[in-house]
C-alpha atoms as a PDB file:
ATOM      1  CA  UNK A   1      30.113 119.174 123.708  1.00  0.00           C
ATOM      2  CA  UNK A   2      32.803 118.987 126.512  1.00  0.00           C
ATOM      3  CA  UNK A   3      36.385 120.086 124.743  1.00  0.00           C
ATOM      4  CA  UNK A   4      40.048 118.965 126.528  1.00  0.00           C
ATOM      5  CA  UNK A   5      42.994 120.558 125.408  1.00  0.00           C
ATOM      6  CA  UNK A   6      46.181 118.783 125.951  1.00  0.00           C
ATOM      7  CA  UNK A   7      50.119 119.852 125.446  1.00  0.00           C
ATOM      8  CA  UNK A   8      53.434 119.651 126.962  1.00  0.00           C
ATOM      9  CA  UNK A   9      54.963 122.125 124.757  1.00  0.00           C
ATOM     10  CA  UNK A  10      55.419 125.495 126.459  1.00  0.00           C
ATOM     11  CA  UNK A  11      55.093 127.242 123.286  1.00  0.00           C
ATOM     12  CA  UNK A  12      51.645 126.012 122.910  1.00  0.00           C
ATOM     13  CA  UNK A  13      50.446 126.503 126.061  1.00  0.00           C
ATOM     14  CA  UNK A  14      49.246 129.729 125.492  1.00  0.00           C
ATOM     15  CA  UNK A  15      47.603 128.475 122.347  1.00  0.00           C
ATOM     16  CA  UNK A  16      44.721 127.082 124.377  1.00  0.00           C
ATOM     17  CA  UNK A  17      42.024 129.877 124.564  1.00  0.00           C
ATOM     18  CA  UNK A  18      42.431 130.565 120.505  1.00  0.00           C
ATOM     19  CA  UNK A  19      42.372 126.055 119.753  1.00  0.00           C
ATOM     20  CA  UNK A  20      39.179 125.625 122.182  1.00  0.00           C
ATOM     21  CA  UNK A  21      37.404 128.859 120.571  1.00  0.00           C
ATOM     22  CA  UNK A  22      38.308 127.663 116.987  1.00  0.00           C
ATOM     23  CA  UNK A  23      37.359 123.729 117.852  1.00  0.00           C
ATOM     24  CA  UNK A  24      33.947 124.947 119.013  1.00  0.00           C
ATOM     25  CA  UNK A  25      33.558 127.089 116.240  1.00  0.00           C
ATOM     26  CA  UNK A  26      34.490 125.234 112.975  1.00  0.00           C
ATOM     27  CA  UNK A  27      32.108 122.537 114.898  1.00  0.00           C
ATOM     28  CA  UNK A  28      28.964 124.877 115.758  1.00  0.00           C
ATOM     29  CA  UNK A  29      26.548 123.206 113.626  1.00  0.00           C
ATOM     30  CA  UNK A  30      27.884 119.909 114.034  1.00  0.00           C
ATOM     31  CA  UNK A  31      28.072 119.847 117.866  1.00  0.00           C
ATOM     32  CA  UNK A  32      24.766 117.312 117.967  1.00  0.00           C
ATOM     33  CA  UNK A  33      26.997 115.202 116.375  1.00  0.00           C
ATOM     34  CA  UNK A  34      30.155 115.266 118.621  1.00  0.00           C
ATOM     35  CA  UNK A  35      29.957 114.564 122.923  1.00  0.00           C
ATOM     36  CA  UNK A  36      33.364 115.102 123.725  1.00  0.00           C
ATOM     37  CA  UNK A  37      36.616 116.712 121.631  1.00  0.00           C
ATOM     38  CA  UNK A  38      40.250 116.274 122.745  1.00  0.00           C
ATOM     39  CA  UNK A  39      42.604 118.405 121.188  1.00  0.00           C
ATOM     40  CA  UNK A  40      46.224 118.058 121.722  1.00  0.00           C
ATOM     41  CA  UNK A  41      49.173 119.999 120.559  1.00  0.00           C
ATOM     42  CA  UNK A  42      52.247 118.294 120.332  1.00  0.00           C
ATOM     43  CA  UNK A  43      56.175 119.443 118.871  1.00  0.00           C
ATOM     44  CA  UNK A  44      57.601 116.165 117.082  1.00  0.00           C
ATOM     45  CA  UNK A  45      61.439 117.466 116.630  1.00  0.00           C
ATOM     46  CA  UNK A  46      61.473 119.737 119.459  1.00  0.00           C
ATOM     47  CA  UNK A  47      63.410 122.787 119.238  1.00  0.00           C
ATOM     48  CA  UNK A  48      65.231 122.006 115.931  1.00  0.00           C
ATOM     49  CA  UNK A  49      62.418 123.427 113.553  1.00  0.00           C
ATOM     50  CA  UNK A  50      60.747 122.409 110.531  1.00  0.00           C
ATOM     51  CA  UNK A  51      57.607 121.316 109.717  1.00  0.00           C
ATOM     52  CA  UNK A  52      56.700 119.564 113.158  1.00  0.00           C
ATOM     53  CA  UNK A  53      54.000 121.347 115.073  1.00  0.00           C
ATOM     54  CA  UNK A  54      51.217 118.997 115.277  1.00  0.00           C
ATOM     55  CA  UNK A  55      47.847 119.166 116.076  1.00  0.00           C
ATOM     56  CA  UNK A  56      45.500 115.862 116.982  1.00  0.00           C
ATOM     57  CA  UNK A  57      41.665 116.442 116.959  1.00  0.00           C
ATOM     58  CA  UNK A  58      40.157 113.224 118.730  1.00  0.00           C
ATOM     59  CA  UNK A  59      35.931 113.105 118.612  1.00  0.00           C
ATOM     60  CA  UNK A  60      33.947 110.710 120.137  1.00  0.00           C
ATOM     61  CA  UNK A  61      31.048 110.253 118.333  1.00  0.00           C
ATOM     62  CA  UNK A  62      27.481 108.371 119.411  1.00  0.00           C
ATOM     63  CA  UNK A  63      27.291 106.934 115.235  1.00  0.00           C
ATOM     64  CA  UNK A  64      31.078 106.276 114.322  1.00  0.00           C
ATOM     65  CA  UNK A  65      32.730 105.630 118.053  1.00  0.00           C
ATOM     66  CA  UNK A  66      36.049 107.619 118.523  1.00  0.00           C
ATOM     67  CA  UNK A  67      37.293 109.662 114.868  1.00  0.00           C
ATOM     68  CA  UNK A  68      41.112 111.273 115.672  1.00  0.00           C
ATOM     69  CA  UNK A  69      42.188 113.546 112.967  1.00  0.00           C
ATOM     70  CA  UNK A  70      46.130 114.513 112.765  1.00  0.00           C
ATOM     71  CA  UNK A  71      47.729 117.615 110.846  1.00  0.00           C
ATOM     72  CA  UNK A  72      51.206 119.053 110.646  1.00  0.00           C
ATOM     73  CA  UNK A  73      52.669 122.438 109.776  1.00  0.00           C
ATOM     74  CA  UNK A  74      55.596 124.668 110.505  1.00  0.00           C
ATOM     75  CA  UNK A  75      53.500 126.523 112.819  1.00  0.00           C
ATOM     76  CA  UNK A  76      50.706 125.829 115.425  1.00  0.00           C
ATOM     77  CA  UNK A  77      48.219 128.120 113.747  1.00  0.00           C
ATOM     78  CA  UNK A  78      48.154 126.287 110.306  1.00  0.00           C
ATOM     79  CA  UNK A  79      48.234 122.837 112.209  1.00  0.00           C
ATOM     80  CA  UNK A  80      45.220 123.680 114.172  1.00  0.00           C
ATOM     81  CA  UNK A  81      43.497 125.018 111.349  1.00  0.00           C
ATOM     82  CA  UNK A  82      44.344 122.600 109.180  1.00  0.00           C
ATOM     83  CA  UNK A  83      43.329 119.644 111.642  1.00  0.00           C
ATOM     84  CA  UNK A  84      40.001 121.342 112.537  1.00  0.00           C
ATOM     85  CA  UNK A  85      39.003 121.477 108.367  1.00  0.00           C
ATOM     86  CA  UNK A  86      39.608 118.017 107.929  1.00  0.00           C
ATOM     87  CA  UNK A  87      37.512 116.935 111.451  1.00  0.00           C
ATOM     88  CA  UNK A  88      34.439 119.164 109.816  1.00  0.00           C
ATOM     89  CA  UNK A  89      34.686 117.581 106.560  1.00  0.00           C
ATOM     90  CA  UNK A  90      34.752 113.834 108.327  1.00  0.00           C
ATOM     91  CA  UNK A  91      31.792 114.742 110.627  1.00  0.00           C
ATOM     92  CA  UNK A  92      29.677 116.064 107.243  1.00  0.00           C
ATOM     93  CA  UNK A  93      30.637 113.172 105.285  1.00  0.00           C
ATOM     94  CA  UNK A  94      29.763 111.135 108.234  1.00  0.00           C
ATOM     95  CA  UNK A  95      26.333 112.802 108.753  1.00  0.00           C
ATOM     96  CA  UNK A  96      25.434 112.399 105.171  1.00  0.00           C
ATOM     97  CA  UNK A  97      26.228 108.816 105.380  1.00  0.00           C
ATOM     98  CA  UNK A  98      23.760 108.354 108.295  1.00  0.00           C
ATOM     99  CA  UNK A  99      20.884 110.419 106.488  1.00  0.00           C
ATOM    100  CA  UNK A 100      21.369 108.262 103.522  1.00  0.00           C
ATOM    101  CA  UNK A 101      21.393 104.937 105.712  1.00  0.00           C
ATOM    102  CA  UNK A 102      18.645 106.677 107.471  1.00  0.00           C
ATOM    103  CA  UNK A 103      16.546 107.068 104.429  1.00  0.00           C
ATOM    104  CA  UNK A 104      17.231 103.653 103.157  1.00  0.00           C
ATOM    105  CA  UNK A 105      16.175 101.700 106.067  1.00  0.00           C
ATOM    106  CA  UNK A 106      12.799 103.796 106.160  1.00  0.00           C
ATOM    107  CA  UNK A 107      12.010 103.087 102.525  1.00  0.00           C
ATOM    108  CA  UNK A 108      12.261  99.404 102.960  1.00  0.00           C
ATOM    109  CA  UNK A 109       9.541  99.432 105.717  1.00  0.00           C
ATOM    110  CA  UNK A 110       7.109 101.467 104.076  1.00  0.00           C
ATOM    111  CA  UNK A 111       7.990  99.172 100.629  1.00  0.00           C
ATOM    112  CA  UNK A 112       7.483  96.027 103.036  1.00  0.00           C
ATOM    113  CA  UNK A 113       4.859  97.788 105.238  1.00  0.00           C
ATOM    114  CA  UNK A 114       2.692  98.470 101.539  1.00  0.00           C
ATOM    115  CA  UNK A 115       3.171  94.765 100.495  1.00  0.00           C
ATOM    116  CA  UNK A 116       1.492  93.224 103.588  1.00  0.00           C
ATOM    117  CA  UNK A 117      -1.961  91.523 103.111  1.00  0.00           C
END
């Protein structure tokens, strides 16, 4: 899995050892799954404070194309945690969906495979 890390923000520059280490560990098991992360950090007021640190967790995926996930917080910490938890939960949701689908489409050949002559 090849991980980019993207900001403007000063502040978060420093950020970018402890956001690649925690994208590529929250996605350790899932990593078959994924072919390239993007992670960018972004401030949305500036330096007037408030709930505006954001962090955007783009994955481009071979079953489900491109997934971008977005979270805010007051700080970069929550909004990097908070943006990894939800990209985990898509990519399990999504790899449950393609077992099922998976499981479905095998079924109806063997059914139709059984019925032949």
């Amino acid at each position: 899995m090849q991980v980019l890390f993207e900001s403007r923000d000063p502040q978060a520059a420093p950020l970018r050892d402890l956001a690649v280490y925690r994208l590529q560990w929250v996605l350790r098991r899932l990593r078959l799954l994924v072919s390239r992360a993007r992670l960018r950090l972004s401030d949305i007021n500036g330096p007037r404070g408030g709930v505006d640190k954001r962090c955007q967790v783009e994955l481009a995926t071979d079953s489900a194309g491109t997934q971008v996930i977005s979270a805010t917080a007051r700080d970069w910490r929550s909004a990097i945690d908070n943006a990894l938890a939800r990209a985990a939960r898509l990519l399990l949701r999504q790899g449950r969906r393609d077992r099922a689908t998976a499981r479905q489409a095998g079924r109806g050949t063997r059914q139709a495979q059984a019925l032949e002559p």
